[in-house]
Protein backbone atom coordinates (compact mmCIF):
# COMPACT_ATOMS: atom_id res chain seq x y z
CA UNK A 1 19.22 140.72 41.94
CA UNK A 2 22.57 141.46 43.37
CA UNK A 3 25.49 142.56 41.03
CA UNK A 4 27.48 139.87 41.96
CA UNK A 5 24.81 137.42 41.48
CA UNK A 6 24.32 138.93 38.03
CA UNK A 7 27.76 138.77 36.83
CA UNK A 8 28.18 135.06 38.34
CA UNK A 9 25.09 134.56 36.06
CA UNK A 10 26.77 135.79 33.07
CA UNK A 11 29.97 134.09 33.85
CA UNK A 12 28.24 131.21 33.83
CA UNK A 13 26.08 131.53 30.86
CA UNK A 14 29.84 132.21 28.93
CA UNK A 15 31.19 129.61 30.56
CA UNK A 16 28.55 126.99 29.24
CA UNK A 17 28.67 129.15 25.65
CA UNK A 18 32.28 128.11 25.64
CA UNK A 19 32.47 125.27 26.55
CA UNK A 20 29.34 124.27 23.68
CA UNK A 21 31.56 126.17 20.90
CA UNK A 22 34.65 123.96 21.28
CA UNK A 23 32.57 120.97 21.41
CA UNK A 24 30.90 121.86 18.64
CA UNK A 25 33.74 122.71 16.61
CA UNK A 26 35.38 119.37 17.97
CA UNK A 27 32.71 117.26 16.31
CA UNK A 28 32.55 119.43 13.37
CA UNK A 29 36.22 118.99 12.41
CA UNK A 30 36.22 115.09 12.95
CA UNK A 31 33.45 115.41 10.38
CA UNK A 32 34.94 117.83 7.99
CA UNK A 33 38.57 116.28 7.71
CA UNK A 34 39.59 115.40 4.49
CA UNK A 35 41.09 111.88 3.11
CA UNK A 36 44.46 111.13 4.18
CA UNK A 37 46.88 111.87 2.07
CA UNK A 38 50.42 111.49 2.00
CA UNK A 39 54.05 112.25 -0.54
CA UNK A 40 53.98 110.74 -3.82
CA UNK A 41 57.15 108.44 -4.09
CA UNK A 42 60.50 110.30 -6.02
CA UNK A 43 61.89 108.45 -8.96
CA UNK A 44 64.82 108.93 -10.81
CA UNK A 45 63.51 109.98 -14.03
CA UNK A 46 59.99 110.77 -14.19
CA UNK A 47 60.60 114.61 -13.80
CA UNK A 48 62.47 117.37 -14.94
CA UNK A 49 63.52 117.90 -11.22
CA UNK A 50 63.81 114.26 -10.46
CA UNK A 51 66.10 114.02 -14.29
CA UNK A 52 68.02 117.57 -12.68
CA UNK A 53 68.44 116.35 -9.36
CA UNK A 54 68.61 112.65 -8.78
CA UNK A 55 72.69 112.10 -10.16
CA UNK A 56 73.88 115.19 -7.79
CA UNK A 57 71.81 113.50 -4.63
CA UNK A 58 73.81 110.34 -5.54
CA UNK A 59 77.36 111.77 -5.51
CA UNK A 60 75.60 113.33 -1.81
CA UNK A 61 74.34 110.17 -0.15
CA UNK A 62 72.92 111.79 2.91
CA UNK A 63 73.77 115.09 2.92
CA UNK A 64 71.38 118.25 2.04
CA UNK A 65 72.64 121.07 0.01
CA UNK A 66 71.46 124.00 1.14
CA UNK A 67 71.70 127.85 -0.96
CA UNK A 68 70.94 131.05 1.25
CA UNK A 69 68.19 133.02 -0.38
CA UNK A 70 68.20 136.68 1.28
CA UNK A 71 67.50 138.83 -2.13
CA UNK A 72 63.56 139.04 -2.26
CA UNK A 73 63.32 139.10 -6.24
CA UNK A 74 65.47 135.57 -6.33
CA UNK A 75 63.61 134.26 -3.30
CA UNK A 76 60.46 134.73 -5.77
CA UNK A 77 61.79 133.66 -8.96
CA UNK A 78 63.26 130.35 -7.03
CA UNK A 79 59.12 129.42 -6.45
CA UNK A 80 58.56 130.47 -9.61
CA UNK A 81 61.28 127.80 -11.19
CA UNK A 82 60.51 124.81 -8.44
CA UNK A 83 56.40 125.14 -9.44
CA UNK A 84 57.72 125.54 -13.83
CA UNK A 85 59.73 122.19 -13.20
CA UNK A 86 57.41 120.44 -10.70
CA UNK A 87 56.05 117.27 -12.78
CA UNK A 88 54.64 115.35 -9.52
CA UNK A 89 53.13 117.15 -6.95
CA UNK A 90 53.79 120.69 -4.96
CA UNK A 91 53.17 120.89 -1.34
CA UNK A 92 52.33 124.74 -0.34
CA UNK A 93 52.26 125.47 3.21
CA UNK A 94 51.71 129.47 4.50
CA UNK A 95 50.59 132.00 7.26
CA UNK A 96 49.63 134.35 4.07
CA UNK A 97 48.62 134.47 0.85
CA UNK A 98 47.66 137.71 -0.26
CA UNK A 99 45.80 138.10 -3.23
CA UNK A 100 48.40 140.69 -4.72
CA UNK A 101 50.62 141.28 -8.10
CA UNK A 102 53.14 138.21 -6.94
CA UNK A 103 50.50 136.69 -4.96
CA UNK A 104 48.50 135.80 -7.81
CA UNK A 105 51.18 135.75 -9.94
CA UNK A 106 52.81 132.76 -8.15
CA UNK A 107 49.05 131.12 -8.57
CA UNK A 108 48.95 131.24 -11.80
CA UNK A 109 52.11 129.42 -11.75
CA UNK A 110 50.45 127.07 -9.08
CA UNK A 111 47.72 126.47 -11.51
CA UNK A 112 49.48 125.77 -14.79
CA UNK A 113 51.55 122.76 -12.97
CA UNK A 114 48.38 121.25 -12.00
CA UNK A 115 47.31 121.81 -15.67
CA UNK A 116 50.41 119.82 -16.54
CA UNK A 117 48.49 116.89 -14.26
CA UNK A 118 50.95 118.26 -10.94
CA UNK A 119 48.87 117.22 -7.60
CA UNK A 120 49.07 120.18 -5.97
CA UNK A 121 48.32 120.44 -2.08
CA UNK A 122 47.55 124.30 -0.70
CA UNK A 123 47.26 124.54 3.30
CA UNK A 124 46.72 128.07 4.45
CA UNK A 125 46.34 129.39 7.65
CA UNK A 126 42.72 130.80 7.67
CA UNK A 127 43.41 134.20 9.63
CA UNK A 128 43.96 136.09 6.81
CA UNK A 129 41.71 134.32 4.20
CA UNK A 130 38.46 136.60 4.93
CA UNK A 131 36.91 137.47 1.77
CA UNK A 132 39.21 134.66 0.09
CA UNK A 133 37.09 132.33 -0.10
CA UNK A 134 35.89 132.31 -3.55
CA UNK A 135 39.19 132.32 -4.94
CA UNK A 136 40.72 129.36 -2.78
CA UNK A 137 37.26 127.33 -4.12
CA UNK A 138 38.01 128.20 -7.58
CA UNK A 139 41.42 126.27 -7.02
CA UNK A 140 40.30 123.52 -4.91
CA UNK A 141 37.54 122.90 -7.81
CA UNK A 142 40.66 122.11 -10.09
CA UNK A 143 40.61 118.17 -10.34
CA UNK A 144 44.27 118.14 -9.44
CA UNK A 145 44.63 120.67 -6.58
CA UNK A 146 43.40 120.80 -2.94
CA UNK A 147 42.86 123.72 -0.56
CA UNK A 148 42.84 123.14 3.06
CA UNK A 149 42.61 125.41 5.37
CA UNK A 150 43.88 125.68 9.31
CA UNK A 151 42.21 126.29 11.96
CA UNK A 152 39.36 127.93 10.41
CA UNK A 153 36.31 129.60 11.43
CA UNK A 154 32.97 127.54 10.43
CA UNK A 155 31.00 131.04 9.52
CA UNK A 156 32.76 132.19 5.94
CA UNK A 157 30.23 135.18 5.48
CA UNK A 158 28.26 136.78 8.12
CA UNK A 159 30.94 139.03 9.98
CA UNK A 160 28.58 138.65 13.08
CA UNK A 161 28.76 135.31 13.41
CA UNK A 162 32.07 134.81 12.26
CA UNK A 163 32.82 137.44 15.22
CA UNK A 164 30.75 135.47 17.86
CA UNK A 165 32.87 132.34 16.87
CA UNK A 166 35.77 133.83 17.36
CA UNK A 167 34.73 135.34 20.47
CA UNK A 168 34.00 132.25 22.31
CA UNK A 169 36.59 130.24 20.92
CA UNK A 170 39.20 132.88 21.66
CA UNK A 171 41.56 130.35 23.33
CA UNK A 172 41.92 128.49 20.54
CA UNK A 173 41.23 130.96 17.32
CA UNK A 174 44.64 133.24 18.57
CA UNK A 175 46.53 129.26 18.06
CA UNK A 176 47.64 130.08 14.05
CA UNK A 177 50.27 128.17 11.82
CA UNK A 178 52.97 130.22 11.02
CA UNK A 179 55.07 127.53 8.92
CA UNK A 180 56.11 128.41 5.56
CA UNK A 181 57.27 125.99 2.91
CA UNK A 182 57.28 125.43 -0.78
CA UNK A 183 57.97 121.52 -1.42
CA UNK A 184 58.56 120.90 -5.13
CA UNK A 185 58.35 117.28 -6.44
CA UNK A 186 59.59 115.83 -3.10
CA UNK A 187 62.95 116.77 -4.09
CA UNK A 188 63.21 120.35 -3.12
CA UNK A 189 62.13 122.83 -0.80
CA UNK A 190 62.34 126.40 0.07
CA UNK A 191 61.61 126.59 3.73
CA UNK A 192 61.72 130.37 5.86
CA UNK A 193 60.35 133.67 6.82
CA UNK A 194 58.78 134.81 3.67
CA UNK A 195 55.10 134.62 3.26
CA UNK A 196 53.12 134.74 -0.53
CA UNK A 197 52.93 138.56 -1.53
CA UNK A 198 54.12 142.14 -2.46
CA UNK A 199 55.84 143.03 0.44
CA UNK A 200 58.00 139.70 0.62
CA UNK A 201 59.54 139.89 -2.55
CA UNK A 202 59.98 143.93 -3.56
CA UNK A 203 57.02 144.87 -5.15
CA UNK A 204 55.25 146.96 -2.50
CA UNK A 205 55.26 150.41 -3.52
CA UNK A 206 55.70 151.48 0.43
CA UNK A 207 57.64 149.33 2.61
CA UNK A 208 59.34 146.32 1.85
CA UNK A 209 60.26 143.56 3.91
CA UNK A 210 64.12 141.78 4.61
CA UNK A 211 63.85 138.40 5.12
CA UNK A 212 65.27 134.74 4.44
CA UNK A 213 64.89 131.32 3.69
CA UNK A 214 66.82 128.66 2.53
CA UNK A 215 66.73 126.49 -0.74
CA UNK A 216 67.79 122.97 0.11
CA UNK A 217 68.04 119.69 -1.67
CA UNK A 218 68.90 116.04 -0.76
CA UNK A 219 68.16 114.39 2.62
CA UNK A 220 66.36 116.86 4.37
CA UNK A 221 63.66 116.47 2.17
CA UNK A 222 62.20 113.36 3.79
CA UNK A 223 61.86 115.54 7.43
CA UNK A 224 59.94 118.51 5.30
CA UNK A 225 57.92 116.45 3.52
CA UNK A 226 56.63 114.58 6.65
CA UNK A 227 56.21 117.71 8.19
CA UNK A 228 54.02 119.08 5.51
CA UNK A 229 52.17 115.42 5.62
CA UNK A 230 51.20 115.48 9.56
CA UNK A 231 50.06 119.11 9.23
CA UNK A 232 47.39 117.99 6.25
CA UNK A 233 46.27 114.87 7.97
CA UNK A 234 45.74 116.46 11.00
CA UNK A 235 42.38 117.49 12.59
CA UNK A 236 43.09 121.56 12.45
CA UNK A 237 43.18 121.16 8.76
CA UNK A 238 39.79 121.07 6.84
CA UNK A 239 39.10 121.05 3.39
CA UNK A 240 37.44 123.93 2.44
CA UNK A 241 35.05 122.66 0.34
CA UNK A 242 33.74 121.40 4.11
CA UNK A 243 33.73 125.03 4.96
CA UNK A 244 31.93 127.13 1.80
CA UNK A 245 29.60 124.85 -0.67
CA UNK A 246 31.71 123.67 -3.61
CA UNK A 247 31.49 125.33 -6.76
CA UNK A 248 31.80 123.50 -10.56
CA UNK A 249 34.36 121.50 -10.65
CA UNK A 250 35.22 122.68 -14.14
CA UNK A 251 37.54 126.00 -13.18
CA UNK A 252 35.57 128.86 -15.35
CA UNK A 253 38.30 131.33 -16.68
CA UNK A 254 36.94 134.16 -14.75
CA UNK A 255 37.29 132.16 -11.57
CA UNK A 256 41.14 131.89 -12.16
CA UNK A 257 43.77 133.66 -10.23
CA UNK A 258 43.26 137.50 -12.00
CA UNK A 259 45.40 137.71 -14.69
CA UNK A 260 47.77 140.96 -13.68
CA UNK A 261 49.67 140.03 -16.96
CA UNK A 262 48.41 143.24 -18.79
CA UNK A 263 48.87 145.62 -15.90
CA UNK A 264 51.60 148.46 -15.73
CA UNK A 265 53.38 146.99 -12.09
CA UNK A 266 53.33 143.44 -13.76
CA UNK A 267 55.95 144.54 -16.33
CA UNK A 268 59.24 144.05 -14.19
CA UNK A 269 58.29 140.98 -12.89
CA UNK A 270 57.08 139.66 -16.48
CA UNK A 271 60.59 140.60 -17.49
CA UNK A 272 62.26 138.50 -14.53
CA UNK A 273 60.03 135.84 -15.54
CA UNK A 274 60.41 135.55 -19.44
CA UNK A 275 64.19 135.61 -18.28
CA UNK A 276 63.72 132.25 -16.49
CA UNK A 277 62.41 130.44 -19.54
CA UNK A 278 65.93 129.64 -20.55
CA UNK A 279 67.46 128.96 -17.20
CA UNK A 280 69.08 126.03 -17.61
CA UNK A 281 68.10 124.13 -14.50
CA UNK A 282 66.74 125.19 -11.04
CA UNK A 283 70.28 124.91 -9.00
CA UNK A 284 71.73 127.02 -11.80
CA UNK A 285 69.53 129.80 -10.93
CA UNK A 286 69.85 129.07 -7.17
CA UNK A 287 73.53 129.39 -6.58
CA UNK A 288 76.38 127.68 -5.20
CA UNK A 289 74.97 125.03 -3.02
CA UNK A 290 76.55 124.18 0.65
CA UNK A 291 76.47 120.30 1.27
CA UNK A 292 76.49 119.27 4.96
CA UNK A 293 74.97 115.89 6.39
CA UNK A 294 74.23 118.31 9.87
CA UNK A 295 70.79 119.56 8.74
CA UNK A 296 67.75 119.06 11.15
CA UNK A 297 64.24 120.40 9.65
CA UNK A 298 62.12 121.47 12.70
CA UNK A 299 58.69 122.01 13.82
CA UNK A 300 55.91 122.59 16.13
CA UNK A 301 53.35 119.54 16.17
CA UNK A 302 50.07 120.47 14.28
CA UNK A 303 48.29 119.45 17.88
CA UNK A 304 49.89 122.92 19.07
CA UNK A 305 46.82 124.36 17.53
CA UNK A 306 44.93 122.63 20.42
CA UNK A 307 46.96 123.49 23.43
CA UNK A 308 47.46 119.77 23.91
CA UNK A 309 51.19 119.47 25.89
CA UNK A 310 53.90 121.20 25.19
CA UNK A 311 56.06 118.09 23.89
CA UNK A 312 58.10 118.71 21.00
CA UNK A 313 57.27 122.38 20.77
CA UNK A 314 60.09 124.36 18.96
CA UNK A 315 60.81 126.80 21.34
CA UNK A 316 62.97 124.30 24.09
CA UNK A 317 64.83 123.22 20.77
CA UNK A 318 65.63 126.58 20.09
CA UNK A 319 66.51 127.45 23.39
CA UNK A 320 68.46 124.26 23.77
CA UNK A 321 70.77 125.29 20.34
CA UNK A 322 71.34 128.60 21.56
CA UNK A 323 72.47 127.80 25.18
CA UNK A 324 75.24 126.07 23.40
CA UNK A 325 77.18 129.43 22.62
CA UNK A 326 80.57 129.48 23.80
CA UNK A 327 82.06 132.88 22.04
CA UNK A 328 78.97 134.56 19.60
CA UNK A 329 75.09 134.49 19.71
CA UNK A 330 73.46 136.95 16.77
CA UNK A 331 69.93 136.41 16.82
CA UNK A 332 67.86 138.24 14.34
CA UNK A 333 64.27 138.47 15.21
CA UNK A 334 61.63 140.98 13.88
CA UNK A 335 59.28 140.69 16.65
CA UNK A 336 61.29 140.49 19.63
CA UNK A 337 59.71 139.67 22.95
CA UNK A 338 62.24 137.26 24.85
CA UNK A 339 60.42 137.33 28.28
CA UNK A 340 61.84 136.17 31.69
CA UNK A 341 63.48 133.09 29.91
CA UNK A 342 64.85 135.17 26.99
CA UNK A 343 66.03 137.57 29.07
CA UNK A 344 67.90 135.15 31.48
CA UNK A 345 69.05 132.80 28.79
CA UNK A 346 71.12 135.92 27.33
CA UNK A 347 72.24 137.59 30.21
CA UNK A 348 73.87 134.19 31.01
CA UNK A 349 75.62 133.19 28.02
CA UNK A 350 77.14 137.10 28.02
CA UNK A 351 78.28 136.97 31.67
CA UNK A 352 80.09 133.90 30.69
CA UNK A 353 82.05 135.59 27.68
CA UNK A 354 79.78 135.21 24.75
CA UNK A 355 79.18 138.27 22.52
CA UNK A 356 75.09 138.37 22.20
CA UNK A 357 73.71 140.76 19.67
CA UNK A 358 70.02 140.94 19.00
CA UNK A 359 68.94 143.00 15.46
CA UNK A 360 64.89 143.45 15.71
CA UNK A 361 63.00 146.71 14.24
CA UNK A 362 63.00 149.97 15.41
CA UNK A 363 59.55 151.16 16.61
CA UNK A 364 59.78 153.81 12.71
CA UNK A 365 60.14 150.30 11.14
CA UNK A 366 57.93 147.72 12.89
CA UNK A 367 54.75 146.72 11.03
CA UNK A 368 53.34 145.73 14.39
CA UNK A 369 53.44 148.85 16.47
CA UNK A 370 51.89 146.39 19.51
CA UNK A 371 55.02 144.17 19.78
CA UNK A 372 57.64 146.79 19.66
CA UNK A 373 55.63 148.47 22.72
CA UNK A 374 55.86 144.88 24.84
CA UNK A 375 59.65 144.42 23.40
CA UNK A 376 60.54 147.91 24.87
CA UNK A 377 59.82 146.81 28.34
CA UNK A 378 63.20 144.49 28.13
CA UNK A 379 65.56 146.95 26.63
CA UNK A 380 67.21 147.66 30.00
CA UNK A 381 67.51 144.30 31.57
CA UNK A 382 69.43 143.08 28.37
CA UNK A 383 71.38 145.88 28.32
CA UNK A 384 72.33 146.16 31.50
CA UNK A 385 73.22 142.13 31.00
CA UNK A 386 75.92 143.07 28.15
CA UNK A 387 73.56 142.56 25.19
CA UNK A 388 73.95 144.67 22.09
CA UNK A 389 70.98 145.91 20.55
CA UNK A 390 70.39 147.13 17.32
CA UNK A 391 67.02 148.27 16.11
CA UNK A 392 66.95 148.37 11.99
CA UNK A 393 66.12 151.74 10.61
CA UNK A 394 62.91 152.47 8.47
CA UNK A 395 65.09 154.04 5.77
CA UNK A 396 67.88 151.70 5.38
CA UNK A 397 69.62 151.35 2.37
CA UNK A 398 68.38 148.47 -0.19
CA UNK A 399 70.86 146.20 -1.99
CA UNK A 400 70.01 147.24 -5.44
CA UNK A 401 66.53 149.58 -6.19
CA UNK A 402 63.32 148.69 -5.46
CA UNK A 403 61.03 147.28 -8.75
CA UNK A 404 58.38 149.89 -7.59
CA UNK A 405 60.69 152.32 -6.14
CA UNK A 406 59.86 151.67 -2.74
CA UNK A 407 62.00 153.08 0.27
CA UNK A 408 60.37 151.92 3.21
CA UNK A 409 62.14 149.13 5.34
CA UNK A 410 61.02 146.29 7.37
CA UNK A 411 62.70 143.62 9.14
CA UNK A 412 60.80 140.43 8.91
CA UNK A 413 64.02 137.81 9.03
CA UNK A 414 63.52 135.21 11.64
CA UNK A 415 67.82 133.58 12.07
CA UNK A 416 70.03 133.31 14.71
CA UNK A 417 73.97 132.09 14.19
CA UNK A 418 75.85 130.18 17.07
CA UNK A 419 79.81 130.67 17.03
CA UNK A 420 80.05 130.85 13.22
CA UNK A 421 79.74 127.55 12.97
CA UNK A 422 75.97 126.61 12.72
CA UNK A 423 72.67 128.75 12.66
CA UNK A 424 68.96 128.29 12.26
CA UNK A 425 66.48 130.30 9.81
CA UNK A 426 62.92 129.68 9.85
CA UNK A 427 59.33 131.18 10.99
CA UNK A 428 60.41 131.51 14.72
CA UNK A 429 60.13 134.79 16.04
CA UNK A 430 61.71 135.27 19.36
CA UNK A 431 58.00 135.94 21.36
CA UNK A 432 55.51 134.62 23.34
CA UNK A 433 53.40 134.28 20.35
CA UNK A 434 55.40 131.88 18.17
CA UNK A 435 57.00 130.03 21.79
CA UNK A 436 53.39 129.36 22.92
CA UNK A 437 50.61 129.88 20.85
CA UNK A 438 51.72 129.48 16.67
CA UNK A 439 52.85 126.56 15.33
CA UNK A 440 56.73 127.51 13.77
CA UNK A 441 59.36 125.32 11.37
CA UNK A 442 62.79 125.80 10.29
CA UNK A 443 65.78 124.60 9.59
CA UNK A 444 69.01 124.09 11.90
CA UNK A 445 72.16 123.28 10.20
CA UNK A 446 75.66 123.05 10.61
CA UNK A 447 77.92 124.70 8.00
CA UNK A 448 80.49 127.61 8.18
CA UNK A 449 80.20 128.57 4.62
CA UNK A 450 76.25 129.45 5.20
CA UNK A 451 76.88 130.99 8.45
CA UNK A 452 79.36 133.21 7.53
CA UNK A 453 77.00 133.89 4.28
CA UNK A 454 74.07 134.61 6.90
CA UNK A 455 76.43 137.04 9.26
CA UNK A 456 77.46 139.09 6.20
CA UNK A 457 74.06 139.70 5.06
CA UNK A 458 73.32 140.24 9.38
CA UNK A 459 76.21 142.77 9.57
CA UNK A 460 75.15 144.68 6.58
CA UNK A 461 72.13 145.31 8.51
CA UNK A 462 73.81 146.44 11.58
CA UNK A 463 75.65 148.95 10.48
CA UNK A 464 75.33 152.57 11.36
CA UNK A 465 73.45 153.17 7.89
CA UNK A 466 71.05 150.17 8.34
CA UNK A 467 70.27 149.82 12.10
CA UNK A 468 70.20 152.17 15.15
CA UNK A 469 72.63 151.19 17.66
CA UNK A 470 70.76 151.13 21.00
CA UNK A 471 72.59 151.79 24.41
CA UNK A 472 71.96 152.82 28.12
CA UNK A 473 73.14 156.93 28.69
CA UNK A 474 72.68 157.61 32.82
CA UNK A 475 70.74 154.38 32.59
CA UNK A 476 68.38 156.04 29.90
CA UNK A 477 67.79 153.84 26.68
CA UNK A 478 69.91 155.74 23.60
CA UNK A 479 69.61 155.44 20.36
CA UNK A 480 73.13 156.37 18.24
CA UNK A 481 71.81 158.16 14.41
CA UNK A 482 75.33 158.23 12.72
CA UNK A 483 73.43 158.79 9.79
CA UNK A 484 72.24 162.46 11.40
CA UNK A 485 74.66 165.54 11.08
CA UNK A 486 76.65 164.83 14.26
CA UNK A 487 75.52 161.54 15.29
CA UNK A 488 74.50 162.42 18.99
CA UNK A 489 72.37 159.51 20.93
CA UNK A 490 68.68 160.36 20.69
CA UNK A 491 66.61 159.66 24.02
CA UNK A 492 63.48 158.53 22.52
CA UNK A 493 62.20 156.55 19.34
CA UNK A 494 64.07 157.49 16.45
CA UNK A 495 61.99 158.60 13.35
CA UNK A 496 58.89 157.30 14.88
CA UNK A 497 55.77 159.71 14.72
CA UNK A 498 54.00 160.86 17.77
CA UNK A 499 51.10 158.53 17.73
CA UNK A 500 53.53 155.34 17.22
CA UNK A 501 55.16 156.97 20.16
CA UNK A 502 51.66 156.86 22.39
CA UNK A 503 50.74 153.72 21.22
CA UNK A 504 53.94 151.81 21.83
CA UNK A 505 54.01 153.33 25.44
CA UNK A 506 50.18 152.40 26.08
CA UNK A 507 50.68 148.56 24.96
CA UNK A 508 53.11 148.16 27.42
CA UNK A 509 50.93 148.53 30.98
CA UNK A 510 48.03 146.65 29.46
CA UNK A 511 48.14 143.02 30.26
CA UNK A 512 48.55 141.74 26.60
CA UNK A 513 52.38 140.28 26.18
CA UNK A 514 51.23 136.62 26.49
CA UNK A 515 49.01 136.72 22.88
CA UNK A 516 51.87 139.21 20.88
């Protein structure tokens, strides 16, 4: 038989393989979805939130207060508070849960509201839940709490099938939900870039990252909480107990998030947390809140998961909001892949007198080695178009020492600010990957008091100690080191080894940019 005839054969036999997996998996997930569900109704008194809350929302009619949370231990204990004072339901949305000192910390949290009767509603994206599984059944056996997951894979334990499955549903399996929000009560979320685990809220023991979200009460609830509704009722969300056979439904003690309560690492964050027992109210421990009635909560429809359309996908709104820069743009993205339209969109707005600064991660800092090498490819071309770049250094200096005396540095903050007068901070990384393929949220607001709070936080990350300032030498990218004896520009990577070097250089002529 001819070669070509052979590998028309086989592209044929794939084809048909396909085409059978996603109609499989089609029926399989009309069959597996779970009852609709939908917010329990807020009252006025029935909670400690609702008895906290409900007289400042009615001196606010309309408005949504809003508190900047950019230190990663408050970030933490803010969850930790919102599920201690829950007394109706939580709504959990995440990327990533890692089973990890805060990760399972935070569950047992999670699990002693729903002991206190709490519904409790857990959607996780199922990319990272391999291995998981018995853990996210030992929850969803709880009478009052629910695990769904999104998107999943049908095999849960042979890696051989799971592999196949994921092989010939390729198209689809890369489409992951990236929204993260922690919906307390129906009266207040946290909504950002911060995943569940070590890394997010300074207890790694290598690298940590920097990152956002914002704490927000009042009207802006009702667009969150919808949000959080369409993703559970949709078809890309199945129950697991569809997906692995249901355990007892009585939650055995050794089935219970591990108890790290004993363990040496624990001990700071046991401290932080015995100190929250006599906070007097959530919003006292959250901080000064900024009221504004210019607050739009944002997201990518759940469908996005299925490649249906590309209406109401968050990347034209962001695009839109940015486009309306008149005198400053500072974006900060950690995976940074703008592409023709990026590229075009800010060469524009700085030709026509807007100062555009971009602060992403150096390739010493990047946890995703791939994505710096397809970012590097557009270095020039923005340059070149006025735009300041500043790539954040792997060393930079922390705000106040690390629990775990970490010294590593990440960026994983996903903001931009539009002429210090409104800004957006969310899951949205500027890439092809969150534009086209994950589903993303955030929140857009209007309010010079956050923004400014936002730049400040920005600028301290910019600075010659924090960030390398990147810049064309005889059309040669530069990096300035001001913190190096001298402070000459370096021509290549700064503080990046060898093989991140290689790597970075090889991701950029293979055809990959569209799935990073």
């Amino acid at each position: 038989m001819p070669l070509f005839e052979i590998l028309a054969s086989c592209l044929v036999v794939i084809t048909l393989a396909t085409t059978a997996a996603f109609y499989s998996y089609g029926r399989f997930a009309r069959r597996a979805k779970g009852e609709p569900s939908s917010a329990l109704p807020v009252r006025d008194d029935a909670t400690p939130l609702d008895r906290e809350l409900a007289p400042l929302l009615r001196n606010h009619d309309g408005a949504t207060g809003l508190v900047l949370l950019s230190d990663n231990l408050h970030a933490f204990e803010m969850r930790v508070l919102a599920a201690r004072n829950a007394g109706r339901s939580l709504d959990l949305q995440y990327y990533y849960w890692c089973e990890d000192l805060t990760g399972n910390l935070l569950a047992r949290e999670v699990l002693a509201a729903a002991d206190r009767g709490v519904r409790v509603r857990m959607l996780i994206d199922d990319i990272n839940t391999r291995g998981n599984d018995s853990s996210y059944l030992a929850l969803d056996s709880h009478p009052h709490i629910e695990v769904r997951l999104f998107n999943p894979s049908r095999n849960r334990s042979n890696g051989l099938r799971r592999g196949l499955e994921l092989a010939l549903r390729v198209f689809r399996t890369t489409r992951r939900m990236h929204n993260k929000s922690w919906i307390a009560d129906g009266r207040l979320a946290i909504v950002g870039g911060r995943n569940i685990g070590d890394a997010y809220f300074d207890a790694a023991k290598t690298t940590n990252f920097h990152d956002m979200d914002l704490l927000f009460v009042g009207e802006g609830l009702r667009s969150v909480q919808d949000i959080f509704d369409d993703f559970w009722n949709s078809a890309v969300a199945v129950p697991i107990s569809a997906l692995s056979r249901p355990i007892s439904r009585r939650l055995h003690t050794s089935n219970r998030p591990k108890d790290r309560t004993t363990a040496t690492d624990a001990e700071p964050y046991l401290q932080h947390l015995a100190k929250l027992d006599s906070c007097d109210g959530v919003l006292r421990a959250a901080g000064q809140l900024s009221w504004t009635t210019e607050v739009e909560i944002v997201s990518d429809p759940a469908e996005k998961a299925w490649a249906v359309g590309q209406k109401g996908w968050l990347a034209d709104r962001i695009y839109k909001t940015i486009e309306t820069a008149r005198d400053e743009l500072r974006i900060v993205s950690p995976y940074f892949i703008p592409g023709d339209r990026g590229v075009d969109a800010l060469r524009r707005l700085s030709k026509g007198g807007v100062a555009v600064s971009v602060l992403t991660n150096s390739l010493a800092a990047t946890d995703v080695v791939a994505v710096h090498g397809a970012y590097a490819s557009y270095r020039k071309p923005l340059l070149r178009g006025g735009v300041e770049l500043f790539e954040l250094r792997p060393d930079m200096p922390a705000q106040r020492a690390s629990l775990f005396g970490s010294k590593g540095a990440s960026l994983h903050t996903k903001a931009f600010t539009v002429d210090r007068r409104s800004g957006f901070i969310g899951s949205f990384n500027f890439d092809p990957r969150s534009a086209s393929l994950n589903t993303e949220m955030g929140v857009l607001f209007s309010d010079r008091t956050l923004v400014e709070q936002v730049n400040s936080v920005v600028h301290q990350q910019t600075i010659s100690a924090s960030a390398f300032r990147v810049s064309l030498i005889d059309d040669r990218v530069a990096w300035s080191d001001h913190a190096k004896a001298g402070g000459a520009p370096q021509v290549y990577e700064p503080s990046a080894s060898l093989w991140r070097r290689f790597a970075a250089r090889v991701i950029r002529i293979l055809p990959l940019e569209s799935q990073l």
